[in-house]
C-alpha atoms as a PDB file:
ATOM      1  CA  UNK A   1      -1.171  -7.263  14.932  1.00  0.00           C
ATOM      2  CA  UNK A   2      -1.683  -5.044  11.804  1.00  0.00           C
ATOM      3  CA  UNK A   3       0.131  -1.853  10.617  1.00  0.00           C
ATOM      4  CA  UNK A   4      -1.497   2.003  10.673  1.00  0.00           C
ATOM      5  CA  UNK A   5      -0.274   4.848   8.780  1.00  0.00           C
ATOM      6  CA  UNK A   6       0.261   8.405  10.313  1.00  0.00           C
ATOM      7  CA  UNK A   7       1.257  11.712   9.182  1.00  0.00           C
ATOM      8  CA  UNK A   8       0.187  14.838   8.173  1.00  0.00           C
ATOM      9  CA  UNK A   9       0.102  17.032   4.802  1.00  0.00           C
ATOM     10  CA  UNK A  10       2.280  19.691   5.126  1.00  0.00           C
ATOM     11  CA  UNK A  11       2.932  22.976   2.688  1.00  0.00           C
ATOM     12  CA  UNK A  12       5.076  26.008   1.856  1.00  0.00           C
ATOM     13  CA  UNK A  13       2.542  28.482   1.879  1.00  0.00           C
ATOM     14  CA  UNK A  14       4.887  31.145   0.907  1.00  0.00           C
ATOM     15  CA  UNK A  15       8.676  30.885   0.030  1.00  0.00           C
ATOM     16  CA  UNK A  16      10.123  32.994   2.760  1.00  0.00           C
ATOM     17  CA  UNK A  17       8.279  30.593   5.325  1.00  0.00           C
ATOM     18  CA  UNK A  18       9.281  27.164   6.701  1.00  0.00           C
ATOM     19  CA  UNK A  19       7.271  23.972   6.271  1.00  0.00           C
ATOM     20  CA  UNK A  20       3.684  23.851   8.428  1.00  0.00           C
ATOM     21  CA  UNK A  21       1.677  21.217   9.248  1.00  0.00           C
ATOM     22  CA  UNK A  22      -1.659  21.456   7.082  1.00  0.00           C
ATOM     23  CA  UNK A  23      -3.712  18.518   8.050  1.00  0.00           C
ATOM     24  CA  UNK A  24      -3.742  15.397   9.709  1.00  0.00           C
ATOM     25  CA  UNK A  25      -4.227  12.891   7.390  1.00  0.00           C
ATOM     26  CA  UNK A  26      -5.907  10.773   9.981  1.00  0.00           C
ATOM     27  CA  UNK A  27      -9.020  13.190   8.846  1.00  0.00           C
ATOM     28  CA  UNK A  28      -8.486  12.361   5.266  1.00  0.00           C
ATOM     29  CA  UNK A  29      -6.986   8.889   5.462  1.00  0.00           C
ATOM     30  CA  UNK A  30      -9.353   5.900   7.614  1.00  0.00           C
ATOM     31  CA  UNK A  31      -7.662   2.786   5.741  1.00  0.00           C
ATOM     32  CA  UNK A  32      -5.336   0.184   6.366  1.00  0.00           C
ATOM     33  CA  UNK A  33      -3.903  -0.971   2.877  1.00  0.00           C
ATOM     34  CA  UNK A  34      -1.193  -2.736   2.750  1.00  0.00           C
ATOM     35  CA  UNK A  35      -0.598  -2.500  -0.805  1.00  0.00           C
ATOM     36  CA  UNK A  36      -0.713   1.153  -1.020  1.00  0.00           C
ATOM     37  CA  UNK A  37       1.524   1.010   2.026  1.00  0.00           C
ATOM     38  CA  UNK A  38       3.964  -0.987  -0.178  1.00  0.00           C
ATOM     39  CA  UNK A  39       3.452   0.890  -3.272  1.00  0.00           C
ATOM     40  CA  UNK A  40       4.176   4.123  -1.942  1.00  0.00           C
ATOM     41  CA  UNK A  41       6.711   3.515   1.473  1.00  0.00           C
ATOM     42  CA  UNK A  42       7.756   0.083   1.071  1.00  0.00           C
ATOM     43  CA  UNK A  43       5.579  -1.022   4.026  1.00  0.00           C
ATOM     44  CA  UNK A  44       4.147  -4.317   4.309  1.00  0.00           C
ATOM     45  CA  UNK A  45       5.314  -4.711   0.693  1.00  0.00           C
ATOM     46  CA  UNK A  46       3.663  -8.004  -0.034  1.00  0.00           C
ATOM     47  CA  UNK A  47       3.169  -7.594  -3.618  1.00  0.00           C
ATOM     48  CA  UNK A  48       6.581  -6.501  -4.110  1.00  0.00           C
ATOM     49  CA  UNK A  49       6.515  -3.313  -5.677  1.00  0.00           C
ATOM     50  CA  UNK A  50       9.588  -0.897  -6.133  1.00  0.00           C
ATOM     51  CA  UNK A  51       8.440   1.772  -3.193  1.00  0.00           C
ATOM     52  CA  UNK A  52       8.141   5.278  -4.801  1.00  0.00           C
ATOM     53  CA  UNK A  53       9.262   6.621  -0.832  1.00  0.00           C
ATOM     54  CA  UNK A  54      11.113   4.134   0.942  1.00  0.00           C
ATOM     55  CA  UNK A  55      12.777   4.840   4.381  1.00  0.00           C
ATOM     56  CA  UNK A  56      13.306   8.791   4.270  1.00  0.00           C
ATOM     57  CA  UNK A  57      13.258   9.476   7.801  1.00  0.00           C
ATOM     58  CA  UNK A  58      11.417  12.500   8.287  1.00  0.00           C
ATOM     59  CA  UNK A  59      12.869  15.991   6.169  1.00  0.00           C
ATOM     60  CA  UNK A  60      15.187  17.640   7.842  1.00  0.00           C
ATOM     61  CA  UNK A  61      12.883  20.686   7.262  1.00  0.00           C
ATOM     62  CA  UNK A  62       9.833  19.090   8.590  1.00  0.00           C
ATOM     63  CA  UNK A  63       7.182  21.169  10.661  1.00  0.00           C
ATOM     64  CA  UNK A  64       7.902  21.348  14.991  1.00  0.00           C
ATOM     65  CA  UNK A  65       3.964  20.113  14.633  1.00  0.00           C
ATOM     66  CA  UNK A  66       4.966  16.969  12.745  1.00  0.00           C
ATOM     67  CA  UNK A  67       7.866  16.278  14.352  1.00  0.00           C
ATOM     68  CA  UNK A  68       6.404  16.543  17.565  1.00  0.00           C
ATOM     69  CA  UNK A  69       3.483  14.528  17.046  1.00  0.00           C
ATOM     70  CA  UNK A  70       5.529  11.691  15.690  1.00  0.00           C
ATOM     71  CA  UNK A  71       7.740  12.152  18.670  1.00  0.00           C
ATOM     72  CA  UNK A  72       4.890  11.180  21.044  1.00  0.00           C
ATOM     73  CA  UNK A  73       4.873   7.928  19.375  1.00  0.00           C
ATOM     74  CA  UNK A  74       8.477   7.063  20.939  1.00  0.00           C
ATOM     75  CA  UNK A  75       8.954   3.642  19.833  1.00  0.00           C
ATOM     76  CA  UNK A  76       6.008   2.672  18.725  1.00  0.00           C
ATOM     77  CA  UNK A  77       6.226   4.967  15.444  1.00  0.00           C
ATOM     78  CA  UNK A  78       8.459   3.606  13.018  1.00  0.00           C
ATOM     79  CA  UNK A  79       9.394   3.909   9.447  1.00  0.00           C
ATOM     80  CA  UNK A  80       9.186   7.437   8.996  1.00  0.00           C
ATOM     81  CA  UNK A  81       9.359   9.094   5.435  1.00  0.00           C
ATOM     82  CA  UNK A  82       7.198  11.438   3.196  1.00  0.00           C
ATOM     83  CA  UNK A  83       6.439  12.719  -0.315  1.00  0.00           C
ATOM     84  CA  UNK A  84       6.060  15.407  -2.793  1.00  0.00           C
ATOM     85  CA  UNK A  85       3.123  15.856  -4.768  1.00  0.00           C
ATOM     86  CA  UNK A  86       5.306  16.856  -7.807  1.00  0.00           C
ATOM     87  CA  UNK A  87       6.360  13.065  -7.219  1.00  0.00           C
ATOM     88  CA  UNK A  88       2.933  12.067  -6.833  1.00  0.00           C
ATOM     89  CA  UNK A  89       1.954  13.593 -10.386  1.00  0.00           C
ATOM     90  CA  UNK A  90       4.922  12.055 -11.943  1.00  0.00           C
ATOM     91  CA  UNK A  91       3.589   8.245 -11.128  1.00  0.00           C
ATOM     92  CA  UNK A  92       3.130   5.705 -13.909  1.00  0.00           C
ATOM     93  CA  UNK A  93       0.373   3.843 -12.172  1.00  0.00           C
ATOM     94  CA  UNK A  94       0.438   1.271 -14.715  1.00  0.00           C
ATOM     95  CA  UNK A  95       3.657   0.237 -13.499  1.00  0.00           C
ATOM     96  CA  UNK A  96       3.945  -3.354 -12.420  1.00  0.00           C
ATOM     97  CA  UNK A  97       5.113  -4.609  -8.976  1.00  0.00           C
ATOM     98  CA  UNK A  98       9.296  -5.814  -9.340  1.00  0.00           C
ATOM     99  CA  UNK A  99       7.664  -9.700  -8.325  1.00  0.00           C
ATOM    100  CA  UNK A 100       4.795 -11.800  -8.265  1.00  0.00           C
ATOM    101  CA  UNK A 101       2.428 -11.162  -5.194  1.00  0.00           C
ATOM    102  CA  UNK A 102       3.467 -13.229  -2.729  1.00  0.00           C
ATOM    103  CA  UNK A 103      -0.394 -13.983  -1.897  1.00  0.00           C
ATOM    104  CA  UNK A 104      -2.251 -16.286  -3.955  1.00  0.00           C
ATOM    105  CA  UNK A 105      -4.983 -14.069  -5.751  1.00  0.00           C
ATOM    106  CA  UNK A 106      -9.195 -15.572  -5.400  1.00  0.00           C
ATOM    107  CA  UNK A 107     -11.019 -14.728  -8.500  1.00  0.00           C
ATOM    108  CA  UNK A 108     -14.947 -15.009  -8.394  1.00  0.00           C
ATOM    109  CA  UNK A 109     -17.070 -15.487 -11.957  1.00  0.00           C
ATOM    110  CA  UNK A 110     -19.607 -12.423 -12.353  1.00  0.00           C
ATOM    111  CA  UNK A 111     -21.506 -11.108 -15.255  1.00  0.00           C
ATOM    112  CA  UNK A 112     -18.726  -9.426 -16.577  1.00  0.00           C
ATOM    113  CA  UNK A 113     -16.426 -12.528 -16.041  1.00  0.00           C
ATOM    114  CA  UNK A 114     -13.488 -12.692 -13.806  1.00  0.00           C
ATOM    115  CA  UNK A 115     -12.842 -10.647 -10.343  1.00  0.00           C
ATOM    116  CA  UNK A 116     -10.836 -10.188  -7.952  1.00  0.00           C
ATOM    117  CA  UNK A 117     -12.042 -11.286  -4.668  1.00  0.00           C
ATOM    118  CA  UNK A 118      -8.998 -11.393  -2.260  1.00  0.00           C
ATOM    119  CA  UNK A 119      -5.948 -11.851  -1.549  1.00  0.00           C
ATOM    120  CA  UNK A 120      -4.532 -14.733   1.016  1.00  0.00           C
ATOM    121  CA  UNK A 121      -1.100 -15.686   2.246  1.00  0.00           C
ATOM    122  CA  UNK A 122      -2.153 -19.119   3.575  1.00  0.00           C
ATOM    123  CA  UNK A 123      -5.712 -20.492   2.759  1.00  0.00           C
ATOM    124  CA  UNK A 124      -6.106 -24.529   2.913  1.00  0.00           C
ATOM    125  CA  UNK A 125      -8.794 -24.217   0.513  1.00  0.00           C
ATOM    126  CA  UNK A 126      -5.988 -23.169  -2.164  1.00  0.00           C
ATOM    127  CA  UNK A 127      -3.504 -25.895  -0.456  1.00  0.00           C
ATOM    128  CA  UNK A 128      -6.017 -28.417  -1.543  1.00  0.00           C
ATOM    129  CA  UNK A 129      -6.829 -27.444  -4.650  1.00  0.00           C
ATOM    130  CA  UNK A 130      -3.078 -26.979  -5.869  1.00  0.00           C
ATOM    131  CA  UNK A 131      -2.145 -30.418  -4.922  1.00  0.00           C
ATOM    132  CA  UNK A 132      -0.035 -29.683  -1.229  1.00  0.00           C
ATOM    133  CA  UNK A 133      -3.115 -31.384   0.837  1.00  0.00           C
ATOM    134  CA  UNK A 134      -1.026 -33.904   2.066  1.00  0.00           C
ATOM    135  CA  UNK A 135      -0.749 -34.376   5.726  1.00  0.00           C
ATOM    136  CA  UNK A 136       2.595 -33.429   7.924  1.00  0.00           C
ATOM    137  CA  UNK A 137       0.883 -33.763  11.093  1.00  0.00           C
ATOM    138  CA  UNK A 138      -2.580 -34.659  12.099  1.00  0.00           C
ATOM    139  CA  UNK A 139      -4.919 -31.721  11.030  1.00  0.00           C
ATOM    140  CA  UNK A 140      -2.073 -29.645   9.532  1.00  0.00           C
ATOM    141  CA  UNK A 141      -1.382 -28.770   5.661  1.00  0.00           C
ATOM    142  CA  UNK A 142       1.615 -28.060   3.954  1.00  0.00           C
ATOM    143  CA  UNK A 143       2.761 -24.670   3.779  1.00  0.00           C
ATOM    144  CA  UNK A 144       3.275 -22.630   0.823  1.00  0.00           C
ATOM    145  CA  UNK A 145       4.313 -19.533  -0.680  1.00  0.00           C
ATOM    146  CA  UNK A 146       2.711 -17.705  -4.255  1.00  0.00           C
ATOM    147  CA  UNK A 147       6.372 -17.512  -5.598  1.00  0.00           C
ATOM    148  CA  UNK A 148       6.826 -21.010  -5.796  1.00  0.00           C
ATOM    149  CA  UNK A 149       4.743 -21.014  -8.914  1.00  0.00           C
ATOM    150  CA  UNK A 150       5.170 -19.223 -12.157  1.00  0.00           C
ATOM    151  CA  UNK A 151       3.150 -16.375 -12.470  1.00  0.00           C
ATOM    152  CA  UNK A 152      -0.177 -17.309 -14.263  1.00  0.00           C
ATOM    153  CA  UNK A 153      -0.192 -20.282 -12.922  1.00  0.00           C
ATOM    154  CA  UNK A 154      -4.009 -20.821 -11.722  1.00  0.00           C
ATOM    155  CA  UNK A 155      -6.208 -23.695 -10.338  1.00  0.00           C
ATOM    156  CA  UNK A 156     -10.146 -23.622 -11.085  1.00  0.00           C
ATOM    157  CA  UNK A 157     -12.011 -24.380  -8.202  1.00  0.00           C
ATOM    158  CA  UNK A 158     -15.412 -25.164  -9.428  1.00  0.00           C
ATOM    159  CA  UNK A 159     -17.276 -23.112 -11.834  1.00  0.00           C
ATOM    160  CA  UNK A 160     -17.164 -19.852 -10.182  1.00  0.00           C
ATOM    161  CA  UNK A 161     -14.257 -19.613  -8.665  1.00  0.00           C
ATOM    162  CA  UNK A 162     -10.345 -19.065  -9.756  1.00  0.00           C
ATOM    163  CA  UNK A 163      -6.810 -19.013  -7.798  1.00  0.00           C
ATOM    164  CA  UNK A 164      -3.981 -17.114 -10.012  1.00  0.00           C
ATOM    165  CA  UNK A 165      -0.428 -16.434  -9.048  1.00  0.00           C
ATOM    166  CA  UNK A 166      -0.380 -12.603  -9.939  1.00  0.00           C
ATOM    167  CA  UNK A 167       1.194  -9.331 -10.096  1.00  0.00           C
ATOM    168  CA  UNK A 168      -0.232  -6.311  -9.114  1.00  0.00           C
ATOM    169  CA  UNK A 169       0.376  -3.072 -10.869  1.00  0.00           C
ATOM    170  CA  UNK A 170       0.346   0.235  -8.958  1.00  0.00           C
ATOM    171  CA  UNK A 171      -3.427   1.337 -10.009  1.00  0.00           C
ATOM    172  CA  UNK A 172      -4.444  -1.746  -8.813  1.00  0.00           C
ATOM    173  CA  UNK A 173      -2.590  -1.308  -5.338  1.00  0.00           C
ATOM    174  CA  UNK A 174      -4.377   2.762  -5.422  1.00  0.00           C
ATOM    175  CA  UNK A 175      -7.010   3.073  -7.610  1.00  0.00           C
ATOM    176  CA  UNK A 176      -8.174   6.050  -8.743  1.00  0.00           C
ATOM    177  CA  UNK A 177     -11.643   5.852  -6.752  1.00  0.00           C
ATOM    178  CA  UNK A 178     -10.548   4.802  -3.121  1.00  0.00           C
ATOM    179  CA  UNK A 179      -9.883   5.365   0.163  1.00  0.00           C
ATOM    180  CA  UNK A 180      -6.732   7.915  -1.065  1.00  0.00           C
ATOM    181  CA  UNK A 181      -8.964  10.239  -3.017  1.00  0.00           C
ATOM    182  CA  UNK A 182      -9.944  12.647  -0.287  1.00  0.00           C
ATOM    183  CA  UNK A 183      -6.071  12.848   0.009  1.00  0.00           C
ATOM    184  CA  UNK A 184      -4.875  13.184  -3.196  1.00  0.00           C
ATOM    185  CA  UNK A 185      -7.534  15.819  -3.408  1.00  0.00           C
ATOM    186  CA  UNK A 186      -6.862  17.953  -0.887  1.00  0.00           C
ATOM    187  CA  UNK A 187      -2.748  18.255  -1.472  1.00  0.00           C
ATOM    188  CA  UNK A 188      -3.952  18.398  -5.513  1.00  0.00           C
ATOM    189  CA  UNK A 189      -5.885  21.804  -4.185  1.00  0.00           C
ATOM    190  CA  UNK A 190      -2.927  23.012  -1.818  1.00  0.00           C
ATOM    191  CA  UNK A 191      -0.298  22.262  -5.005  1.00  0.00           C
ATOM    192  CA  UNK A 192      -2.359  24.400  -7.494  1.00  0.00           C
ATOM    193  CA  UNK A 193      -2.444  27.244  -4.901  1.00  0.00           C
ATOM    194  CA  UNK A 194       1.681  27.515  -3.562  1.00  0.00           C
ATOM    195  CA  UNK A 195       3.268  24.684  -6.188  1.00  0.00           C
ATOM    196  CA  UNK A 196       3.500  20.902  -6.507  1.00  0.00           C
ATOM    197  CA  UNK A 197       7.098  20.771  -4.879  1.00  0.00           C
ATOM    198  CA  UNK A 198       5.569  22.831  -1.907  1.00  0.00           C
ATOM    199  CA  UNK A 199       2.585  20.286  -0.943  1.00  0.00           C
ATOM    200  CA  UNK A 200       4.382  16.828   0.712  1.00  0.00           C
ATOM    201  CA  UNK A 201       2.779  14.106   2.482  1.00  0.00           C
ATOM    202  CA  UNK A 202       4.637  13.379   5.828  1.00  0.00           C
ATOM    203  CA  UNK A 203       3.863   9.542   7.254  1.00  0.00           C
ATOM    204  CA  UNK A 204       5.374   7.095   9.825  1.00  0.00           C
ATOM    205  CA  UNK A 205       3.478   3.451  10.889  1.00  0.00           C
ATOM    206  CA  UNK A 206       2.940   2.247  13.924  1.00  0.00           C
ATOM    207  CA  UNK A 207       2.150  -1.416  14.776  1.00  0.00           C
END
């Protein structure tokens, strides 16, 4: 069962008004990244990065529109928490994650040399060719996890092929040209118009 995001950009539009409810990021926002999630709200936080917006709750100022909607979830929403943009700006997206992934990283040869193919948490393919093929019960590998090996660490599998034990860095969780642009842009636009502490982004997941 995988993990959604929800939530909604909401904005000051002037300072003697409360919060509203600007857009549904569900109209911006058609991904399900777990890294981002973990980058940014300490969701699904495989690669083990220090969460820029961990656990929140919603503001206490947040928009009836917002808090309504996430009300509807009832107990399917959970983990509720939001945002500035002024935060957003202040990023250092070369920033690496606290720990080594705690997937084992699939490089595949191109012109340009290595790249990054995926990212697996169990893969017998990689159980074989780091040396744990050994049998526990018929038809069943050993079990493993990426930080049981120093990071580096990497096994060639043929030519054209590479597993690494790796850490991701926070561009590499968001890059700059992704699913999160049509975001960023649009509370980038509502920040130069009423301020960057006015524009926040407003989430909860749901499973």
């Amino acid at each position: 069962m995988g993990t959604d995001i929800h939530g909604f950009v909401e904005c000051v539009y002037d300072v003697d008004e409360p919060w509203a409810a600007a857009i549904d990021m569900d109209l911006l926002y058609h991904g399900r990244d777990y890294d981002a999630f973990g980058c940014l709200f300490g969701v699904r936080n495989f690669a083990g990065f220090r969460p820029l917006a961990e656990g929140r709750g919603l503001p206490e100022d947040v928009s009836s529109a917002v808090r309504a909607e996430f009300e509807e979830w009832g107990s399917d929403g959970h983990s509720p928490t939001w945002i500035s943009w002024a935060e957003l700006k202040r990023v250092d997206w070369s920033e690496p994650a606290e720990r080594v992934d705690a997937r084992i990283h699939e490089y595949r040869r191109t012109e340009d040399g290595w790249a990054m193919y995926g990212k697996s948490a169990w893969s017998p393919r990689v159980a074989e060719v780091a040396g744990l093929a050994r049998e526990r019960d018929p038809g069943r590998l050993v079990r493993y996890e990426a930080h049981d090996w120093p990071e580096g660490t990497e096994w060639p599998d043929g030519e054209d092929r590479l597993y690494r034990i790796g850490r991701l860095t926070r561009r590499e969780a968001i890059a700059a040209e992704s699913e999160w642009q049509p975001l960023w842009t649009v509370m980038e636009t509502l920040a130069s118009l009423y301020g960057d502490e006015n524009v926040r982004l407003t989430v909860w997941f749901d499973n």
